[in-house]
Protein backbone atom coordinates (compact mmCIF):
# COMPACT_ATOMS: atom_id res chain seq x y z
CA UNK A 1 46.67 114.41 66.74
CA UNK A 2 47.99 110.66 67.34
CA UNK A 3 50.67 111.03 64.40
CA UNK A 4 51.77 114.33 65.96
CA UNK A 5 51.91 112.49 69.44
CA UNK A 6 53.90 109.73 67.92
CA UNK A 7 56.65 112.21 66.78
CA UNK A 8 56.76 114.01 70.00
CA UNK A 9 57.01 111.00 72.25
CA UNK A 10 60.54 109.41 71.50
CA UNK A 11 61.62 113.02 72.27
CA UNK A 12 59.98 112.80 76.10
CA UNK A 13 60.67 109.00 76.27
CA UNK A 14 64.59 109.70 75.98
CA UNK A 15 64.09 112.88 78.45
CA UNK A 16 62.10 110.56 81.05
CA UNK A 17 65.03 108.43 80.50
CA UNK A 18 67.46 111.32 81.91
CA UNK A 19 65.14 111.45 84.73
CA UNK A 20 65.28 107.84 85.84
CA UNK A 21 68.92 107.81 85.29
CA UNK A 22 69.33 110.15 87.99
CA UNK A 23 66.76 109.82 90.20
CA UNK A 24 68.18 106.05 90.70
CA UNK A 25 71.58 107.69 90.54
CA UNK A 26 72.77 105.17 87.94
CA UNK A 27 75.06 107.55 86.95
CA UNK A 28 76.91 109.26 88.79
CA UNK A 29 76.39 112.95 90.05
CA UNK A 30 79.72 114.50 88.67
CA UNK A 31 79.77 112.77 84.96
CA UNK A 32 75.98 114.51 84.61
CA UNK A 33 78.56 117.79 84.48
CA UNK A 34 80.87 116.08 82.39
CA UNK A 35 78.03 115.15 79.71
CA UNK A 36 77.02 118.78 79.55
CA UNK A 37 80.25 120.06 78.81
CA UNK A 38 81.06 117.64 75.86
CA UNK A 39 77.52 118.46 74.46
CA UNK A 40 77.37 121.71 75.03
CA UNK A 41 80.92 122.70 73.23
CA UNK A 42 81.28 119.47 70.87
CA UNK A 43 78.17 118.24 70.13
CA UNK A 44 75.10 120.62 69.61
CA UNK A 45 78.28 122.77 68.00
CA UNK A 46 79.10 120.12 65.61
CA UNK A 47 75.25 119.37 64.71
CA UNK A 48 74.61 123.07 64.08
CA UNK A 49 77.87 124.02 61.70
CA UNK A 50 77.20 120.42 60.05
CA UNK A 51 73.35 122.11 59.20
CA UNK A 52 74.28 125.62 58.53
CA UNK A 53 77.05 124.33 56.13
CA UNK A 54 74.69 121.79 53.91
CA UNK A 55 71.78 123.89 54.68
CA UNK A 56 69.77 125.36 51.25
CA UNK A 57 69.97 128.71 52.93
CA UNK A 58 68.50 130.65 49.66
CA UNK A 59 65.35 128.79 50.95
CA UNK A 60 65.27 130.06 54.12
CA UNK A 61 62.99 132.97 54.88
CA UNK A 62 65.82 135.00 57.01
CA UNK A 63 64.57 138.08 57.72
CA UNK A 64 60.77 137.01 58.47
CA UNK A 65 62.21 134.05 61.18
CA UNK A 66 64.38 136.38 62.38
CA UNK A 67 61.81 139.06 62.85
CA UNK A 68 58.86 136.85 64.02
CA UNK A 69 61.02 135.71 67.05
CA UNK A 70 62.86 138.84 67.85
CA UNK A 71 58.99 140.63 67.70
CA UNK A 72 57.42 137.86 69.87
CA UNK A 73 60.23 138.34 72.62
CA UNK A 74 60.54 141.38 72.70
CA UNK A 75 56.57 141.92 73.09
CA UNK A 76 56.68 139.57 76.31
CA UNK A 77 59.89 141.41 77.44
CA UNK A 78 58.10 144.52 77.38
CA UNK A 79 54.74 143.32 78.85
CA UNK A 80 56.41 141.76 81.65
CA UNK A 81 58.96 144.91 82.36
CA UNK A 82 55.97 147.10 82.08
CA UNK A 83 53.78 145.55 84.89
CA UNK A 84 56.74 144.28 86.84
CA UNK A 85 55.54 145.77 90.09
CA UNK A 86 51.99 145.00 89.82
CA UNK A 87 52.65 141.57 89.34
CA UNK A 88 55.15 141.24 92.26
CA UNK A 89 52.14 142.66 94.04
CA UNK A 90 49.55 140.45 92.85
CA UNK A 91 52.09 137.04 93.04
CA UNK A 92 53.83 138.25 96.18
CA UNK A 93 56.90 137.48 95.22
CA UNK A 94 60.54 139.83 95.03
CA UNK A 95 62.69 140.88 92.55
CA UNK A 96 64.86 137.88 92.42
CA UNK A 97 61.54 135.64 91.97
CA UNK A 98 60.55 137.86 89.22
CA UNK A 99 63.75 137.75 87.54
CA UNK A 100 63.23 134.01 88.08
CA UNK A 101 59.62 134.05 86.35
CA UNK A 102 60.79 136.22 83.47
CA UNK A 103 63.80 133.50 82.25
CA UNK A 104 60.97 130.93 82.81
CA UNK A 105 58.77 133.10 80.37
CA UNK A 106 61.04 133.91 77.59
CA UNK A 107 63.80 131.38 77.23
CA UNK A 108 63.60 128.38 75.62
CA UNK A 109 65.32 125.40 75.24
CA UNK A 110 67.04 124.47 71.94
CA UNK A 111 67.41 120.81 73.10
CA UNK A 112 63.59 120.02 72.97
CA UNK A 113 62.94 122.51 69.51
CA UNK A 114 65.77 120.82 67.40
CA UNK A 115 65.29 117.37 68.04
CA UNK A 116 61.44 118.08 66.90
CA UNK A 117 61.89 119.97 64.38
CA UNK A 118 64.76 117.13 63.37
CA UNK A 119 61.51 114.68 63.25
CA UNK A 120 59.12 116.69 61.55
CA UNK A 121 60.94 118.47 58.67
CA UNK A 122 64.52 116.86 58.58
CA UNK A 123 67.26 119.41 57.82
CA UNK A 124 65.32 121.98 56.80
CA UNK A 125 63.66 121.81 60.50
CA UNK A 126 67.43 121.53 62.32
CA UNK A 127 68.59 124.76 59.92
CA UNK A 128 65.77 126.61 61.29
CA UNK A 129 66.45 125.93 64.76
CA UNK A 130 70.41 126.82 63.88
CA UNK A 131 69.29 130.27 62.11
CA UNK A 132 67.37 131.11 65.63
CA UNK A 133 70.01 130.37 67.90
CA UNK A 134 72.15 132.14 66.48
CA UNK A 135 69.59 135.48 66.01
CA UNK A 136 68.08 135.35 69.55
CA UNK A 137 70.68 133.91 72.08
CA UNK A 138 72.55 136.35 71.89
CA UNK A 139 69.82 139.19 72.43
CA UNK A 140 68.04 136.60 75.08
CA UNK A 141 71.13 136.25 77.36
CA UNK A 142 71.49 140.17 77.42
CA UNK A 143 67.75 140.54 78.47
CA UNK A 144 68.16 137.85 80.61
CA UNK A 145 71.78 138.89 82.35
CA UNK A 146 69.99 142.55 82.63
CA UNK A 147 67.18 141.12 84.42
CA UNK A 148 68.90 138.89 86.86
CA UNK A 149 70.85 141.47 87.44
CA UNK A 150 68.69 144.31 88.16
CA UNK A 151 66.50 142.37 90.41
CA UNK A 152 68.53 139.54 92.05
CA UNK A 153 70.18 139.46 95.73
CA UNK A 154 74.08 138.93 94.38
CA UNK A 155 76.87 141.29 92.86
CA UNK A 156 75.89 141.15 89.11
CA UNK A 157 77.89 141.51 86.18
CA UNK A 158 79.45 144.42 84.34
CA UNK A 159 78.46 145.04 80.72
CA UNK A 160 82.12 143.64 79.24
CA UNK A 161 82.01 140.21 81.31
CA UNK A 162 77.73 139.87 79.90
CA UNK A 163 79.26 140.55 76.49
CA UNK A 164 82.06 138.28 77.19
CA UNK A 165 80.22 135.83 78.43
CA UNK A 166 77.27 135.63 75.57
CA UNK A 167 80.11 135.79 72.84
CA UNK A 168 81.54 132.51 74.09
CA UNK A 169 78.14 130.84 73.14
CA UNK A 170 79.99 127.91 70.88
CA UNK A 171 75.84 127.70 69.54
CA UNK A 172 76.53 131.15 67.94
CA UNK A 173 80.07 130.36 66.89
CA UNK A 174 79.00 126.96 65.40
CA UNK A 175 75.81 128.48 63.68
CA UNK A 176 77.74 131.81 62.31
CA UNK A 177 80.65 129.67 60.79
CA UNK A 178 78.70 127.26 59.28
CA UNK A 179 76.24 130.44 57.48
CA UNK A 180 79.87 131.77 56.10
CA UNK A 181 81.21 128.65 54.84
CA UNK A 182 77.74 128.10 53.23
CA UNK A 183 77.28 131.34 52.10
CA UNK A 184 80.66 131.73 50.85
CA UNK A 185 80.90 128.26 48.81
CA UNK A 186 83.82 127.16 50.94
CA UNK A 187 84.72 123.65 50.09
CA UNK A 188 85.12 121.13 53.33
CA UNK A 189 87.58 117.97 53.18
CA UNK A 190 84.88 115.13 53.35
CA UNK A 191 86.85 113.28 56.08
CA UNK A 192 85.93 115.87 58.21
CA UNK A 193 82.63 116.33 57.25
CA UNK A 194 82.08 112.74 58.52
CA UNK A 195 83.89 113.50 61.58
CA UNK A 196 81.41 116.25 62.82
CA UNK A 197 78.47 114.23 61.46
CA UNK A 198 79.72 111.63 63.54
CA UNK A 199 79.80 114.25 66.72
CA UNK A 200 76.29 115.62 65.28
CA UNK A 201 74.50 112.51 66.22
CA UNK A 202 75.49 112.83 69.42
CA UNK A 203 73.74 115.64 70.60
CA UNK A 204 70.35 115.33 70.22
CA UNK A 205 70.14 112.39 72.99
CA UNK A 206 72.61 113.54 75.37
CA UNK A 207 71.09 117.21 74.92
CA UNK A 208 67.73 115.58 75.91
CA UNK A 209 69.21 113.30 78.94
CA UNK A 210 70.43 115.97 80.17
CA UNK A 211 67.09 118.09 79.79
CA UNK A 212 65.66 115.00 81.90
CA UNK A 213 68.15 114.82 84.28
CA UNK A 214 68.02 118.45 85.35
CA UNK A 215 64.44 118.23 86.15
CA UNK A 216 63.70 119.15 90.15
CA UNK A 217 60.28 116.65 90.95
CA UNK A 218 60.67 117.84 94.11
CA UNK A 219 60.76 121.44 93.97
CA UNK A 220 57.73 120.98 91.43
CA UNK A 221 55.49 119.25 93.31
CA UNK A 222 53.34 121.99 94.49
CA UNK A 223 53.84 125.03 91.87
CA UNK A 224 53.93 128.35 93.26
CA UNK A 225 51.16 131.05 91.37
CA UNK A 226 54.31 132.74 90.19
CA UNK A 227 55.28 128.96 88.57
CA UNK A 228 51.99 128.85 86.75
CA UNK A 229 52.21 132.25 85.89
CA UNK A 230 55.75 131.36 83.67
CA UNK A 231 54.37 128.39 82.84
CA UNK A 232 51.46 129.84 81.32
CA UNK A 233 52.95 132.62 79.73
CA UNK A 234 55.82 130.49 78.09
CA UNK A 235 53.75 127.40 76.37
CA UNK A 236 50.84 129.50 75.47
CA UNK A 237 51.56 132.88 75.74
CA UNK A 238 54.30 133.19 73.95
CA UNK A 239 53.13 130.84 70.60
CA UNK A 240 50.67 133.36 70.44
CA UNK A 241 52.73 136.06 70.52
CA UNK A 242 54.42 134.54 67.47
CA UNK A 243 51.37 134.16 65.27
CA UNK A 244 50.57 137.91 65.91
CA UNK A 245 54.51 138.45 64.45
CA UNK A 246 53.74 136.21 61.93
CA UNK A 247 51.24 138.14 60.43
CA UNK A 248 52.87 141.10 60.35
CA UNK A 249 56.13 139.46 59.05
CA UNK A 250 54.09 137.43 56.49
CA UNK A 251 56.28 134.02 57.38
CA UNK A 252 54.21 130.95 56.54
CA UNK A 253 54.73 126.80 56.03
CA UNK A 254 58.09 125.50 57.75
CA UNK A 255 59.55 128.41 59.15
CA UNK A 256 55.93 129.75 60.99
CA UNK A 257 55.97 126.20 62.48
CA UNK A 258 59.62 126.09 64.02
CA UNK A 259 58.84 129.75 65.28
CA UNK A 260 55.89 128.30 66.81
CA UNK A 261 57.54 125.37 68.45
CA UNK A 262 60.69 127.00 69.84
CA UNK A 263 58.99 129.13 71.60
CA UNK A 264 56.17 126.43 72.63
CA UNK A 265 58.99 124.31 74.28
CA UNK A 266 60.14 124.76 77.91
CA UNK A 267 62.51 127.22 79.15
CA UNK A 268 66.06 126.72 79.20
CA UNK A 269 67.77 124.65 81.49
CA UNK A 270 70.89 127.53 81.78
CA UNK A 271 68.58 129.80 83.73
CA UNK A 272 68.51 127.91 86.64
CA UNK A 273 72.80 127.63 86.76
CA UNK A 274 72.12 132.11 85.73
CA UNK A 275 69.75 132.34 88.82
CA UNK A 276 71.99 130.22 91.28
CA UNK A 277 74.77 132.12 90.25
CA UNK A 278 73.38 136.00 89.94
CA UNK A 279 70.87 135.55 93.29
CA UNK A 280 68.00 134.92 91.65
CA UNK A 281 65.47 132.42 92.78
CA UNK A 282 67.05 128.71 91.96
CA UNK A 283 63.86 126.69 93.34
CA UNK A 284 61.40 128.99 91.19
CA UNK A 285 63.67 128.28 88.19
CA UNK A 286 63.77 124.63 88.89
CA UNK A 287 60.20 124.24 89.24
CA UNK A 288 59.11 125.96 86.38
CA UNK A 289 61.18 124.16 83.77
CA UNK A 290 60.02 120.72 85.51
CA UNK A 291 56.03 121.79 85.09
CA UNK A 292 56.95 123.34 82.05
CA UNK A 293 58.45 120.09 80.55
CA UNK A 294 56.04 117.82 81.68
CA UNK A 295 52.92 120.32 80.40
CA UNK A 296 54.60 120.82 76.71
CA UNK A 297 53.93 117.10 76.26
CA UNK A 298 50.65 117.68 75.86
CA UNK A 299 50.29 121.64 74.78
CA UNK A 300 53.22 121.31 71.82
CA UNK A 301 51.23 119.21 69.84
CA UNK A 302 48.41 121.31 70.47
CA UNK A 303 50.43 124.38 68.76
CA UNK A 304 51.93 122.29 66.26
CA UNK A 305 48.43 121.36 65.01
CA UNK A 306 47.11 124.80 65.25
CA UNK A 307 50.64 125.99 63.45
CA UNK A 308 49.90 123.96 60.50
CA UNK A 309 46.40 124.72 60.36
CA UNK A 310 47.50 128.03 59.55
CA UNK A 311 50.35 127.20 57.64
């Protein structure tokens, strides 16, 4: 348990960093926006075609990853879509709330899995991560955009600017390129191999500052039942859900441990900027990925044990 501890703490150290940064406002409001754009369309995109493209991907159980997650969302999709109105009742809450509470139970954020996976299993970990992306954030967005939209106060989008929107993911573009070139045998000029190894380093610390400087203490201070609802359904409900999947998929090692801890790791940070922008509930968002964070310190490691217990 220590050793697993020790590997998960540089990751929350560097997000706690974020935090400080601007709570203090040491940096500045506006360059907080300017780090997310450089990392979110240079350097997680870099990291991930930089992976896919040295990646061993004849190793990589595909189809079973790609099943065990798509399974495990789709069983919490359904679950929550199902009971939707009993548990407005029960939580007193409204349909943008809800629509709030379901991104906070079934997104996650690639920012905290990769840089674990990074330090437990090296490439192999980061490819994994890469081969997920690129099979559920597409289908997550839809689910998500659906949601929002269905439920929340504002005008919604139509179907073309949702697809539109998903399909400028640079995560998918990065991931899918990188599979072809791999998969192909397509042979890079080393120079600029360097070059997006050089971007590649980048993200994992400014992906995690900016994890820490998005968290809302404020708004988390006293949780709302529909927060611990989320909460609980996201770090424990949904690792769960993945080693049912498992099972039937028949993934096991590696690849049933990065299943496990993308979808043990908060929410993602985008569904607060989806729920500010669609009329959903922005607060609810904010304080579930803040509780969220600050719980999978301690409930990751739990799942990571009981992942490779059953390994």
């Amino acid at each position: 348990m220590i050793s697993t501890f020790e590997s998960l703490l540089p990751v929350f150290l560097v997000i706690a960093l974020g935090w400080a940064l601007r709570a203090r406002h040491v940096v500045p409001e506006e360059m907080w926006r300017g780090l997310e754009l450089v990392a979110y369309w240079v350097f997680f995109p870099a990291l991930l075609a930089e992976t896919m493209i040295k990646a061993d991907i004849s190793e990589l159980p595909l189809t079973g990853v790609a099943l065990t997650m798509l399974g495990a969302f789709f069983s919490m999709t359904l679950l929550l879509l199902t009971f939707q109105r009993p548990i407005m009742q029960w939580l007193g809450i409204g349909g943008p709330s809800f629509s709030s509470l379901f991104q906070g139970a079934v997104r996650w954020n690639g920012f905290v899995a990769l840089p674990i996976l990074a330090k437990l299993y090296g490439s192999e970990g980061v490819a994994l991560v890469a081969v997920i992306m690129g099979v559920l954030v597409p289908i997550a967005n839809i689910m998500a955009v659906y949601v929002v939209t269905r439920n929340a106060h504002g005008p919604g989008l139509t179907w073309r600017q949702t697809i539109y929107t998903i399909f400028r993911n640079p995560f998918i573009w990065a991931t899918g390129i990188g599979f072809a070139i791999n998969l192909l045998h397509v042979p890079i000029y080393e120079p600029f191999m360097t070059a997006m190894g050089t971007l590649g380093g980048a993200a994992i610390g400014a992906g995690l500052l900016m994890v820490g400087a998005g968290l809302s203490t404020r708004e988390a201070v006293r949780p709302s039942p529909a927060v611990w609802t989320a909460t609980i359904l996201k770090l424990v409900g949904m690792p769960m859900l993945v080693t049912v999947w498992a099972l039937v998929t028949g993934i096991s090692g590696t690849a049933f441990v990065a299943c496990i801890v993308c979808n043990a790791v908060p929410t993602a940070m985008s569904a607060y900027v989806m729920a500010r922008q669609m009329g959903g509930d922005g607060p609810l968002v904010a304080a579930t990925v803040t509780v969220q964070t600050v719980l999978s310190f301690f409930t990751i490691p739990v799942m990571i044990l009981m992942a490779e217990s059953l390994r």
